[in-house]
N, C-alpha and C. Protein backbone atom coordinates (compact mmCIF):
# COMPACT_ATOMS: atom_id res chain seq x y z
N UNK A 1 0.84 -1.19 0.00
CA UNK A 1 0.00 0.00 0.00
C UNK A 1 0.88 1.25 0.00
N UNK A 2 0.46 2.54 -0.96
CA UNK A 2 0.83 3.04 -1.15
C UNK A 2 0.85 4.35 0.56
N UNK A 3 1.54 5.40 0.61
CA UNK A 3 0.84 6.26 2.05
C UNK A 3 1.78 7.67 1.48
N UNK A 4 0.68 8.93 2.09
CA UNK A 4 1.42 9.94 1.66
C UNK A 4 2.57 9.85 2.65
N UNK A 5 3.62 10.69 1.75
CA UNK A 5 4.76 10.97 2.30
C UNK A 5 4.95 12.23 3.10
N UNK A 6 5.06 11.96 4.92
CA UNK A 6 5.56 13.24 5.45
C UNK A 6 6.58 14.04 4.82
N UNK A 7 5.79 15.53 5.45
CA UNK A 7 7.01 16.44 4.61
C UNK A 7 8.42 16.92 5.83
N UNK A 8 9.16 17.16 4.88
CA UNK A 8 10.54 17.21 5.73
C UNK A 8 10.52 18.65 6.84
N UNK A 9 9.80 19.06 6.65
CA UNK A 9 9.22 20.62 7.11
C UNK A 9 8.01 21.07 7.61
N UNK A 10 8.27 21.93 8.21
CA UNK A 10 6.95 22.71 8.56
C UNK A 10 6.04 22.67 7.85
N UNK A 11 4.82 23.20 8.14
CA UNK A 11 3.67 23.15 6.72
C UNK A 11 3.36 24.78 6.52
N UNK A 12 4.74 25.79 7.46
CA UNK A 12 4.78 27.10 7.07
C UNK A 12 6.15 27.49 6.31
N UNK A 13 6.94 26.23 7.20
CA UNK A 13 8.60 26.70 6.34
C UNK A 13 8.74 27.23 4.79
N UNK A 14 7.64 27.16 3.80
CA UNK A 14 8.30 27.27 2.52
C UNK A 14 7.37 29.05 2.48
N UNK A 15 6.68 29.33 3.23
CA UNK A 15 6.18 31.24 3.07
C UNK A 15 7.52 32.24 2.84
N UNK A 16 7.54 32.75 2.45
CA UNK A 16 6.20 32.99 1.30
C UNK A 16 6.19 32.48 -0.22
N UNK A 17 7.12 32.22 -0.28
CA UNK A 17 6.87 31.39 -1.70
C UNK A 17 5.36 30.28 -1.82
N UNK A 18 5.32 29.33 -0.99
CA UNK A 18 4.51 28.66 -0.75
C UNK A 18 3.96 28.74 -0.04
N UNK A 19 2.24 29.50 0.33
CA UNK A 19 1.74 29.27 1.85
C UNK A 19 1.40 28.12 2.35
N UNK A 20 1.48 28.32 3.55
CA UNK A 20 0.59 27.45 4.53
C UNK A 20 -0.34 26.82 3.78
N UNK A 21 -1.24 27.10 3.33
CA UNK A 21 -2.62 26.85 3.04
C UNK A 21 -2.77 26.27 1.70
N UNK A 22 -1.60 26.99 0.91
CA UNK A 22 -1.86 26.10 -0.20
C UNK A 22 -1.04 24.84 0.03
N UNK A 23 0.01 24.52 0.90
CA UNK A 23 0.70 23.26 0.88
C UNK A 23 -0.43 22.12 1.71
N UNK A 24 -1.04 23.24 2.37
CA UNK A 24 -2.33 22.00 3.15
C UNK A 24 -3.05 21.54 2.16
N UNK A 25 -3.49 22.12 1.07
CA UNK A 25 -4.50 22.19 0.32
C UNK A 25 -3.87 20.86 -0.70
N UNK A 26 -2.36 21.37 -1.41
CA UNK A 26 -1.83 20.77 -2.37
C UNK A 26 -1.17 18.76 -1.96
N UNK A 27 -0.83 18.97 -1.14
CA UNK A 27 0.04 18.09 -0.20
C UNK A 27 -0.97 17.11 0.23
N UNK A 28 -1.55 18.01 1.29
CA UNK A 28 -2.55 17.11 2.71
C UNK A 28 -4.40 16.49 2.06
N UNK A 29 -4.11 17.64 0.47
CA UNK A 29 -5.57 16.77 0.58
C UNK A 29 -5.10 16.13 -1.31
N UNK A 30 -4.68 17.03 -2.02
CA UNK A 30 -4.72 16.64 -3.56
C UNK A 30 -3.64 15.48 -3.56
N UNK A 31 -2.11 15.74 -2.90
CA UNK A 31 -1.60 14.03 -3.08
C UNK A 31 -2.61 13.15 -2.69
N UNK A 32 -3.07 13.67 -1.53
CA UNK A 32 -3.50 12.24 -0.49
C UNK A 32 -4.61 10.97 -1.00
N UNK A 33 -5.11 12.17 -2.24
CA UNK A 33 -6.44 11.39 -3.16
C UNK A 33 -5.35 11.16 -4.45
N UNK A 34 -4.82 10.85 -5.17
CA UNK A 34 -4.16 10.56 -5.55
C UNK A 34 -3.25 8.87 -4.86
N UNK A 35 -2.96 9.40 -3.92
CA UNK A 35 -2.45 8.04 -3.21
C UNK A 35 -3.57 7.44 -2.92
N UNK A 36 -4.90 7.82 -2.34
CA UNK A 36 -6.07 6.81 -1.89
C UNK A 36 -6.54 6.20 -3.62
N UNK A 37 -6.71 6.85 -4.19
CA UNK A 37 -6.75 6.46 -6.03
C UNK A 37 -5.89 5.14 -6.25
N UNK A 38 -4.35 5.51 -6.22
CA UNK A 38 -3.77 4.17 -6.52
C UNK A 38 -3.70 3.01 -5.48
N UNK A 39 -4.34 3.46 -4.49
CA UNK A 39 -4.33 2.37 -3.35
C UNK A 39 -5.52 1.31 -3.72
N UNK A 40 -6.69 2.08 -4.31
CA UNK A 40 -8.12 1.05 -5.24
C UNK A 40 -7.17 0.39 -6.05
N UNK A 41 -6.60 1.22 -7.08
CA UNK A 41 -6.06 0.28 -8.38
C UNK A 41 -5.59 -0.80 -8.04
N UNK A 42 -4.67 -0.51 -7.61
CA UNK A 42 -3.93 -1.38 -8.04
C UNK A 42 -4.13 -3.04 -7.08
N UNK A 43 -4.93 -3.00 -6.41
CA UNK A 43 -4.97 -4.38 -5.94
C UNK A 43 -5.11 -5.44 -6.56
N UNK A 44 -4.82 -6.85 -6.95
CA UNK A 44 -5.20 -7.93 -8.00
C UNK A 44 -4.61 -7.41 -9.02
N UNK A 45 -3.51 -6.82 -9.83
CA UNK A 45 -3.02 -6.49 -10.76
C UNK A 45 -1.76 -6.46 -10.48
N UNK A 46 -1.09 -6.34 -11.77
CA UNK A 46 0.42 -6.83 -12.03
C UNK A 46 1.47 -5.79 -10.97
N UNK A 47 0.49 -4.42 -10.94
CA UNK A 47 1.24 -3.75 -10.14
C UNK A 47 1.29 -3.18 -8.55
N UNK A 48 0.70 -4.17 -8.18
CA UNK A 48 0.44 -4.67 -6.62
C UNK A 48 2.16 -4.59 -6.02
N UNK A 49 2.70 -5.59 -6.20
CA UNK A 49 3.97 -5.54 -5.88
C UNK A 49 5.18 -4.89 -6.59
N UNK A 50 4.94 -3.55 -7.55
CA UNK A 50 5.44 -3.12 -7.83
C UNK A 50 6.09 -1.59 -7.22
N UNK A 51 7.09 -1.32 -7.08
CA UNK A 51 7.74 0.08 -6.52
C UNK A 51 6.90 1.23 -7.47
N UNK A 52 6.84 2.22 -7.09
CA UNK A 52 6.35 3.17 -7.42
C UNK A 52 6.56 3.53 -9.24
N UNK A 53 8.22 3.82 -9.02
CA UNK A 53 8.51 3.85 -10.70
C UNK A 53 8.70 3.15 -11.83
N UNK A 54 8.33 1.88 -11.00
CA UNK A 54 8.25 0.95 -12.17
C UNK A 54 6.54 1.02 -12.55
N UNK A 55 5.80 0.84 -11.67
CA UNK A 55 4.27 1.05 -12.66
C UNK A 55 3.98 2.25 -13.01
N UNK A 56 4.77 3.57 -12.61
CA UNK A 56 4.89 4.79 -13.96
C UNK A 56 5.50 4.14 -14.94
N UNK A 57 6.71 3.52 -15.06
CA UNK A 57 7.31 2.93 -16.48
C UNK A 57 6.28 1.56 -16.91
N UNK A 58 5.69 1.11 -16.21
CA UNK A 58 4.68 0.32 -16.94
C UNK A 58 3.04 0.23 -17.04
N UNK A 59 2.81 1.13 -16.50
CA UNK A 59 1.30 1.15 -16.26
C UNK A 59 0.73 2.49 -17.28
N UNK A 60 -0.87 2.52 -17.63
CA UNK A 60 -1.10 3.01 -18.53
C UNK A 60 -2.59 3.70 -17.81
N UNK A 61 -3.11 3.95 -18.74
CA UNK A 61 -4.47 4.84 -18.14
C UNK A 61 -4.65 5.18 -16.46
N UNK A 62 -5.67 5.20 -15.69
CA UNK A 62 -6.06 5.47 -14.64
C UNK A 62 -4.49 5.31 -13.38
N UNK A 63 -4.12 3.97 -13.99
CA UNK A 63 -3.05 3.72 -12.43
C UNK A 63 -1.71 4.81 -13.03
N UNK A 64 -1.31 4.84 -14.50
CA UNK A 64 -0.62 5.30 -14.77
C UNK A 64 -0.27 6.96 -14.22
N UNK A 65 -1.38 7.39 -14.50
CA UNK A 65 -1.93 8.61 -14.10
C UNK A 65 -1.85 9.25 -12.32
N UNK A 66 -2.22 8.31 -11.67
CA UNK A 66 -2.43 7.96 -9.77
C UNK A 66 -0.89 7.82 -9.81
N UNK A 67 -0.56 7.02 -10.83
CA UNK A 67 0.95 6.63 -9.53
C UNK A 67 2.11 7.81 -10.03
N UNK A 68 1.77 8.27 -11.77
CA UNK A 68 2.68 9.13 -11.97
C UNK A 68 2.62 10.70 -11.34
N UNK A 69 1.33 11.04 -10.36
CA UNK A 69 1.44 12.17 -10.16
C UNK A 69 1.45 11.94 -8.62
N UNK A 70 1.80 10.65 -7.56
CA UNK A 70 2.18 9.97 -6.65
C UNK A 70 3.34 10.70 -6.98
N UNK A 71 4.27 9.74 -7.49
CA UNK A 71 6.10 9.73 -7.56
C UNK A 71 5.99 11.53 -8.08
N UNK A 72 5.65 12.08 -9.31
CA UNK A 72 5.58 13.82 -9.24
C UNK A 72 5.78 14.48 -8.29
N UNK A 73 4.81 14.24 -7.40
CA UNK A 73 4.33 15.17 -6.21
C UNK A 73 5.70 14.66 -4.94
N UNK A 74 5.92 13.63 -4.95
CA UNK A 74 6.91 13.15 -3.67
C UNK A 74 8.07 13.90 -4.13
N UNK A 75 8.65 13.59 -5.17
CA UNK A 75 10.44 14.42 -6.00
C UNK A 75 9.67 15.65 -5.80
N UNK A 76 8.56 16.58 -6.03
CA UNK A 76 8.16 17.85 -6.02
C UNK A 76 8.43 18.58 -4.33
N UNK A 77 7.78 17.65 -3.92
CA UNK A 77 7.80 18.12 -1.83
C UNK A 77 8.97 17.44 -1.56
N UNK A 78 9.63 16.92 -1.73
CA UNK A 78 11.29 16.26 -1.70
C UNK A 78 11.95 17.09 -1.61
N UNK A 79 12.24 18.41 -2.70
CA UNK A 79 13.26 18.93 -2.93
C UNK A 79 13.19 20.40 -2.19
N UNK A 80 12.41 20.61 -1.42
CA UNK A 80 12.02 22.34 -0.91
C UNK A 80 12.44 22.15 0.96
N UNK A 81 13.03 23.74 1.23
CA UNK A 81 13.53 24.09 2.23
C UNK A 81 12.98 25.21 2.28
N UNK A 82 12.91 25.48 3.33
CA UNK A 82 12.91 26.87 4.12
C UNK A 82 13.93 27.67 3.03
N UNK A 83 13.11 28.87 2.83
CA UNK A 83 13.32 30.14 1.85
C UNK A 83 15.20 30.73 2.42
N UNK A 84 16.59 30.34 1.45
CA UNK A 84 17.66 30.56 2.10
C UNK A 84 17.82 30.03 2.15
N UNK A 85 17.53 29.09 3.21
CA UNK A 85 18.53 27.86 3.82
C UNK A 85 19.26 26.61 2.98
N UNK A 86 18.98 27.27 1.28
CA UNK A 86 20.19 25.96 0.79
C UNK A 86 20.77 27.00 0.03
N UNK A 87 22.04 26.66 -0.62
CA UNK A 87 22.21 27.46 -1.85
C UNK A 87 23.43 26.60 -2.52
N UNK A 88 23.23 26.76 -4.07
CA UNK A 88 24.05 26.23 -4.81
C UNK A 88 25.46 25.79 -4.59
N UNK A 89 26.10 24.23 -4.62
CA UNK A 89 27.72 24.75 -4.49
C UNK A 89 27.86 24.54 -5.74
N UNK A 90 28.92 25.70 -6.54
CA UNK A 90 28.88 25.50 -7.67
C UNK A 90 30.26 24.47 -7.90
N UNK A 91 30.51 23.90 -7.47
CA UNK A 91 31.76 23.03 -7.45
C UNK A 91 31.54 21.48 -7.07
N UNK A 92 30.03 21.51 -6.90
CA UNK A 92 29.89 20.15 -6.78
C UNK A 92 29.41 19.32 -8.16
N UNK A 93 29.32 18.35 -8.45
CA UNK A 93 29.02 17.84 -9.95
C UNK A 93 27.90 18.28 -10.88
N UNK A 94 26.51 18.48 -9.98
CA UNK A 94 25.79 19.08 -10.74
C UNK A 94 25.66 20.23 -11.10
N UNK A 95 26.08 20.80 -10.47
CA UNK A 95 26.75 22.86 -10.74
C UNK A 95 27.33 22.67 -11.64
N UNK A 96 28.41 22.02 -11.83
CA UNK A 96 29.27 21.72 -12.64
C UNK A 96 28.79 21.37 -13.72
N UNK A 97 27.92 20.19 -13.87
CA UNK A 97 27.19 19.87 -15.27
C UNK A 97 26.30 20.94 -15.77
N UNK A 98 26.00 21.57 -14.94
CA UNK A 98 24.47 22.66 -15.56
C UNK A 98 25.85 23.37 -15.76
N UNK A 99 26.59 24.17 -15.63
CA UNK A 99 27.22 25.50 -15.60
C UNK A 99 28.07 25.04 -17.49
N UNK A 100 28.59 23.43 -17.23
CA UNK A 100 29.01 23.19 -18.48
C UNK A 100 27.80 22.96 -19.72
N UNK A 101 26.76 22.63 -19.48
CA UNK A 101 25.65 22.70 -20.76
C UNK A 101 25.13 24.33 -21.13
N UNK A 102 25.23 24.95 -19.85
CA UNK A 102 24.28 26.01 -20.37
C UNK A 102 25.17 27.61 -19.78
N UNK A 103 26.59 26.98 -19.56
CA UNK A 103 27.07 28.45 -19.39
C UNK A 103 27.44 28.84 -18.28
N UNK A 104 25.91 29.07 -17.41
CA UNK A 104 25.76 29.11 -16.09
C UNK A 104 24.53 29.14 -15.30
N UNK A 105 24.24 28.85 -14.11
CA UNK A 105 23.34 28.81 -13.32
C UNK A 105 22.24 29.64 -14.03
N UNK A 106 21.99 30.97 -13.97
CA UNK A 106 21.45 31.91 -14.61
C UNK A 106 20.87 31.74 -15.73
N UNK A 107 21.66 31.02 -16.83
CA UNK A 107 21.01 30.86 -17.94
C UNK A 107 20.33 29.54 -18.26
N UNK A 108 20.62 28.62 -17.59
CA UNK A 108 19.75 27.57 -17.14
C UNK A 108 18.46 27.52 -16.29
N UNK A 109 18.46 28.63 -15.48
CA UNK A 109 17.38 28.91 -14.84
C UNK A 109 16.14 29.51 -15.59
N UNK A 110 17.03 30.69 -16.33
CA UNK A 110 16.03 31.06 -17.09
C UNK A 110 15.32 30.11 -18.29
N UNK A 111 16.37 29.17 -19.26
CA UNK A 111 15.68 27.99 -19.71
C UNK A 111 14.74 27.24 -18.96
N UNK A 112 14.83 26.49 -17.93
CA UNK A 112 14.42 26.02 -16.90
C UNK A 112 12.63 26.50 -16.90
N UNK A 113 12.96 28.00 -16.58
CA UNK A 113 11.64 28.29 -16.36
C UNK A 113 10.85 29.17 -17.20
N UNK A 114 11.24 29.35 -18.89
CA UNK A 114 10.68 29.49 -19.72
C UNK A 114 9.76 28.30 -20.51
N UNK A 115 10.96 26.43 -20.29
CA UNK A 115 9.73 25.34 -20.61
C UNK A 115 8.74 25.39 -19.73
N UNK A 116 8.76 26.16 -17.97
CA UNK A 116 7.73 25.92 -17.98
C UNK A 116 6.41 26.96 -17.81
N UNK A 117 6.63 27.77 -18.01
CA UNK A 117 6.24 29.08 -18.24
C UNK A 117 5.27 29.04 -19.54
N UNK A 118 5.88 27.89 -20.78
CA UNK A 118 5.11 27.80 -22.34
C UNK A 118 4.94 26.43 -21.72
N UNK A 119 4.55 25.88 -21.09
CA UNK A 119 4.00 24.43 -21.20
C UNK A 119 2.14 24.59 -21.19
N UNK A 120 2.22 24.48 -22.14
CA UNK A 120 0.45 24.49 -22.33
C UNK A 120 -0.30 23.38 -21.45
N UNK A 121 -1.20 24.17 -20.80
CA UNK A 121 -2.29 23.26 -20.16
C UNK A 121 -1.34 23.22 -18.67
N UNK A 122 -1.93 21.89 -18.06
CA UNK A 122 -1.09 21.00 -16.89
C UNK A 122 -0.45 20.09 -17.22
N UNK A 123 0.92 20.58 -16.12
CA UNK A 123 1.92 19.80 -16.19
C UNK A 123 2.99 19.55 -15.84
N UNK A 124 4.55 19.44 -15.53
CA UNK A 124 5.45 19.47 -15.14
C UNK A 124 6.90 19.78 -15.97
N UNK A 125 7.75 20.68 -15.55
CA UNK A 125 9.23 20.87 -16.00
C UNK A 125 10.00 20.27 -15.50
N UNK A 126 10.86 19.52 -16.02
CA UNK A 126 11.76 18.65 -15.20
C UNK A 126 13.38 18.65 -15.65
N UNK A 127 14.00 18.62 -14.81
CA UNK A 127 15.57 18.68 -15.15
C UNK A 127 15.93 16.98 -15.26
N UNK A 128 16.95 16.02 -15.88
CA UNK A 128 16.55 15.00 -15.46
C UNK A 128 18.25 14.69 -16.03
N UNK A 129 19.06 13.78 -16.05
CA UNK A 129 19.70 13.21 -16.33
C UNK A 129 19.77 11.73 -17.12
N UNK A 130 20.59 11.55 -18.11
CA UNK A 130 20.53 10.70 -18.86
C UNK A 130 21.82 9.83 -18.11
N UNK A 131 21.68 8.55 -18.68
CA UNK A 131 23.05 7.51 -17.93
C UNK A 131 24.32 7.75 -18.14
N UNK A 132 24.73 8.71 -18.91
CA UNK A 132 25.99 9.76 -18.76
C UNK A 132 26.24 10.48 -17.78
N UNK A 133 25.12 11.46 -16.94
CA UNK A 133 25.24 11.95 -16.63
C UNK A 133 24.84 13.76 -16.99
N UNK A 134 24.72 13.69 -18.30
CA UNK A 134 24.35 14.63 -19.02
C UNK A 134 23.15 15.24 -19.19
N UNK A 135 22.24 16.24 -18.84
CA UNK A 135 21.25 16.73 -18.36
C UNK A 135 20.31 17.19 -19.13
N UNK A 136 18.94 17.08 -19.17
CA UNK A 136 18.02 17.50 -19.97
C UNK A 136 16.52 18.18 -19.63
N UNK A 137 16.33 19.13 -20.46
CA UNK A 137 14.94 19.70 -19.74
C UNK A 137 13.92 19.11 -20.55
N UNK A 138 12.83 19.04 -19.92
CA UNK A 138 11.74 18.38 -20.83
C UNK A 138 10.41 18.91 -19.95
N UNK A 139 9.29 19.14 -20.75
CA UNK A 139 7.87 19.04 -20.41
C UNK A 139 7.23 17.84 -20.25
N UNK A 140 6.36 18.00 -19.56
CA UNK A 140 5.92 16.42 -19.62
C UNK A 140 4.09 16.63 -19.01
N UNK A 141 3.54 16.48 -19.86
CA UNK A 141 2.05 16.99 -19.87
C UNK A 141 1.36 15.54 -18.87
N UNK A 142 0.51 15.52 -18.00
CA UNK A 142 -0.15 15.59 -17.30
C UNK A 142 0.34 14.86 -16.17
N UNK A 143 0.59 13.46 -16.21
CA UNK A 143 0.90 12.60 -14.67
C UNK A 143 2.24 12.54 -15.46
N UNK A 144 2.75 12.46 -16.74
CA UNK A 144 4.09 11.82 -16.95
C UNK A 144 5.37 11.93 -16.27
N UNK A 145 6.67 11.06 -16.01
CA UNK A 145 7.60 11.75 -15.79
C UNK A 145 8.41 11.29 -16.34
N UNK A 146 9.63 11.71 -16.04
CA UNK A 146 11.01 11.54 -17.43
C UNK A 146 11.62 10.19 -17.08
N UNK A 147 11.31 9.13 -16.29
CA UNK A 147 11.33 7.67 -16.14
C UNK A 147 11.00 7.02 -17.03
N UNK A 148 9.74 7.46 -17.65
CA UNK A 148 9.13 6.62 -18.59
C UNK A 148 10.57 6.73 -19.89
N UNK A 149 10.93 7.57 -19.85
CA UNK A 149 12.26 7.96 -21.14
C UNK A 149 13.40 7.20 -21.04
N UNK A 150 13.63 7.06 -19.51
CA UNK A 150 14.99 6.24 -19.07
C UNK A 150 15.72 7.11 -18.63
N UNK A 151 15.22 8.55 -18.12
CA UNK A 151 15.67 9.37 -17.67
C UNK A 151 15.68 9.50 -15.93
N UNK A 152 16.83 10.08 -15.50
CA UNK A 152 16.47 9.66 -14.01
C UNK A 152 16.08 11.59 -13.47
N UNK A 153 15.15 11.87 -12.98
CA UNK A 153 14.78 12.97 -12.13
C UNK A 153 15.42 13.67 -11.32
N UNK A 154 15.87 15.17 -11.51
CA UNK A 154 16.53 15.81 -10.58
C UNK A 154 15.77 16.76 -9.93
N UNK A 155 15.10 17.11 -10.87
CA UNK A 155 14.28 19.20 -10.24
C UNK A 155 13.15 18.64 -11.11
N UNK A 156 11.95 19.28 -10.41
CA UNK A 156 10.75 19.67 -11.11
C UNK A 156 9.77 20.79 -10.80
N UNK A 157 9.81 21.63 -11.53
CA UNK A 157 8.56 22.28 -11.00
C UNK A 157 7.51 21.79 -11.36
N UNK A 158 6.56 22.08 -10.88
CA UNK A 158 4.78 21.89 -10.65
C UNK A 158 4.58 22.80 -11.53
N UNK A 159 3.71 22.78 -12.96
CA UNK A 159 2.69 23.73 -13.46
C UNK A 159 1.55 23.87 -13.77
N UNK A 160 0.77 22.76 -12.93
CA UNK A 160 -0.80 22.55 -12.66
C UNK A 160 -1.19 24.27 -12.02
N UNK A 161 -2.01 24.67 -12.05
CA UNK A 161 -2.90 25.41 -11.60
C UNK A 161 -3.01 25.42 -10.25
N UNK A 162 -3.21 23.94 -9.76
CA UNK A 162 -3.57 24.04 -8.13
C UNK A 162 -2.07 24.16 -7.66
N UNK A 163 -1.14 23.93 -8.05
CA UNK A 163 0.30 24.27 -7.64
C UNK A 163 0.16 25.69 -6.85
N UNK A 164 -0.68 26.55 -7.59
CA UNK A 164 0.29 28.33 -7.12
C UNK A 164 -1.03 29.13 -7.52
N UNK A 165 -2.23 28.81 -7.46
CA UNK A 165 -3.50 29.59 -8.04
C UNK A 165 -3.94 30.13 -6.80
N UNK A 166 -3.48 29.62 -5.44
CA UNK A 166 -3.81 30.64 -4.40
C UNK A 166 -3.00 31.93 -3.96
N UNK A 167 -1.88 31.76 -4.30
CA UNK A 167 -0.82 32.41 -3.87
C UNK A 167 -0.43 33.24 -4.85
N UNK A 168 -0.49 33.14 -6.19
CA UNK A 168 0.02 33.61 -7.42
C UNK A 168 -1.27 34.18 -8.48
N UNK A 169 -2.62 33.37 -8.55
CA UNK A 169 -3.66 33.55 -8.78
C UNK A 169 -2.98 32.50 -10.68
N UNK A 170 -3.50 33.48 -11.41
CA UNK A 170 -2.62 33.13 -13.06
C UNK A 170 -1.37 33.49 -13.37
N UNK A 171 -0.48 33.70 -12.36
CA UNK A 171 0.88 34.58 -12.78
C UNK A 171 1.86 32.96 -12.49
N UNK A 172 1.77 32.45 -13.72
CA UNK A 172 2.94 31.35 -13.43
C UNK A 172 4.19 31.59 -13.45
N UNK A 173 4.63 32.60 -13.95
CA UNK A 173 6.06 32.84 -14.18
C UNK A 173 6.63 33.24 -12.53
N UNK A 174 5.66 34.31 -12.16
CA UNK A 174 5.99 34.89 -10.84
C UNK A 174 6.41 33.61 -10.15
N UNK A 175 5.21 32.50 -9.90
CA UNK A 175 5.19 31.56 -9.33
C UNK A 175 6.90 30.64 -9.63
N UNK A 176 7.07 30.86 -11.02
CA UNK A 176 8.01 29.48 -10.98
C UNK A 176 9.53 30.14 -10.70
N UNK A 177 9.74 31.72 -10.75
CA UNK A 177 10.65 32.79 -10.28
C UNK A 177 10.67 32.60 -8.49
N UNK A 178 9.97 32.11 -8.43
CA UNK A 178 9.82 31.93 -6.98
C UNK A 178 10.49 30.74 -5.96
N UNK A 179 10.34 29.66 -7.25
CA UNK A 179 10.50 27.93 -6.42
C UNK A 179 12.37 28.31 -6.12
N UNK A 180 12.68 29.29 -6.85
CA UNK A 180 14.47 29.01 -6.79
C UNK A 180 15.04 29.20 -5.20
N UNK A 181 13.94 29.90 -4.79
CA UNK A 181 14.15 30.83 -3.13
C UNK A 181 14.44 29.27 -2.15
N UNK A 182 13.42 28.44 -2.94
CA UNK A 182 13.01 27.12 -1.16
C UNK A 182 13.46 25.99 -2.14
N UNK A 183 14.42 25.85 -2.89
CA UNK A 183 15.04 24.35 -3.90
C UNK A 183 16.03 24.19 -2.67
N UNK A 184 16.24 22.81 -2.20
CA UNK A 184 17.05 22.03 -1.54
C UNK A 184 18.80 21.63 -2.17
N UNK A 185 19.06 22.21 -2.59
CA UNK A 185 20.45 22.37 -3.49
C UNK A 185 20.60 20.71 -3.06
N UNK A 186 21.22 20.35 -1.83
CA UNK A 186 21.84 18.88 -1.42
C UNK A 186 20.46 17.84 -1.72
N UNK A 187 19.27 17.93 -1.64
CA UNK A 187 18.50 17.01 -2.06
C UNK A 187 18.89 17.16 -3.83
N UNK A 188 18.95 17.84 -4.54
CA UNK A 188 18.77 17.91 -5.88
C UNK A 188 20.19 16.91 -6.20
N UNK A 189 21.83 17.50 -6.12
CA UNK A 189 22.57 17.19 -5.55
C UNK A 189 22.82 15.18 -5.56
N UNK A 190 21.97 14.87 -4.41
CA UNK A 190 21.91 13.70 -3.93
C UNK A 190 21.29 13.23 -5.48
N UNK A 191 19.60 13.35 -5.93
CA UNK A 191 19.59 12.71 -6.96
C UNK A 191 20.51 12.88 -7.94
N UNK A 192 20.79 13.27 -8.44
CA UNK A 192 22.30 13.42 -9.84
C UNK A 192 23.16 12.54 -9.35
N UNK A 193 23.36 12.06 -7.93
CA UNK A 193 24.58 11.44 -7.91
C UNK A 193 24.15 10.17 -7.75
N UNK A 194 23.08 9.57 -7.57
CA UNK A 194 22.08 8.51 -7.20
C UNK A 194 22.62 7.88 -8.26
């Protein structure tokens, strides 16, 4: 059985970027149906005893959907700190890889959050690494994530609506100018080196 995942934090630590209220809202009730969703599915089916990212890499309609915005939402509340309290080392490998594809921090960011700024509809931006090591941005429209590719997950922003429609109202850009304040540098970090 699937269970939401406690968050590493307060349920005020990420203000103002993120309020209170919308992480209650986003977290405590929209994962939680999502996880109660794939907890129906999947019983009597192939993906009963399966880990999370393998029935995103193999599952299709309804469970596909439950479990890919399950694993989304966990790497999404995974990677956030208190506003400050991380910041880039640029000397560690993934600094290093972003700074060598795209220049520098800065101009990766701004890539970063122009896919998701034009991502039509709902959906997710994701930074992700290939088995080199070598890094890629991609959209990925509704539950998908960059697993299904053979890609392994580093950063994602959220660009659903219920992500930032309390706090931001329609201003996604504001919103995704924002996530850089509460990103967990050493969680991000840790996946790349995973």
């Amino acid at each position: 059985m699937y269970k939401l995942h406690d968050l590493a934090y307060s349920i005020d630590a990420l203000e103002p970027v993120i309020s209170s209220r919308t992480l209650e809202i986003h977290h405590g009730r929209h994962l939680q149906a999502y996880v109660d969703n794939l907890n129906k599915l999947v019983p009597g089916t192939e993906f009963e005893t399966l880990g999370l990212e393998d029935t995103v890499r193999r599952s299709s309609g309804a469970i596909f959907n439950n479990a890919g915005q399950v694993l989304n939402h966990n790497l999404y509340f995974g990677q956030f700190c208190a506003p400050g309290a991380s910041e880039p080392d640029m000397a560690s490998p993934l600094l290093k890889q972003i700074t060598a594809q795209w220049g520098s921090l800065d101009a990766f960011k701004e890539e970063f959050a122009a896919k998701g700024v034009s991502l039509f509809g709902s959906g997710w931006v994701w930074l992700s690494a290939d088995k080199d090591g070598s890094l890629v941005i991609t959209q990925e429209a509704g539950a998908s994530n960059p697993v299904v590719k053979g890609l392994k997950p580093v950063l994602t922003f959220d660009v659903w609506e219920h992500a930032y429609y309390l706090d931001y109202q329609n201003r996604r850009p504001a919103h995704l100018a924002a996530l850089w304040e509460i990103l967990d540098w050493k969680v991000l970090e840790a996946r790349y080196q995973a």
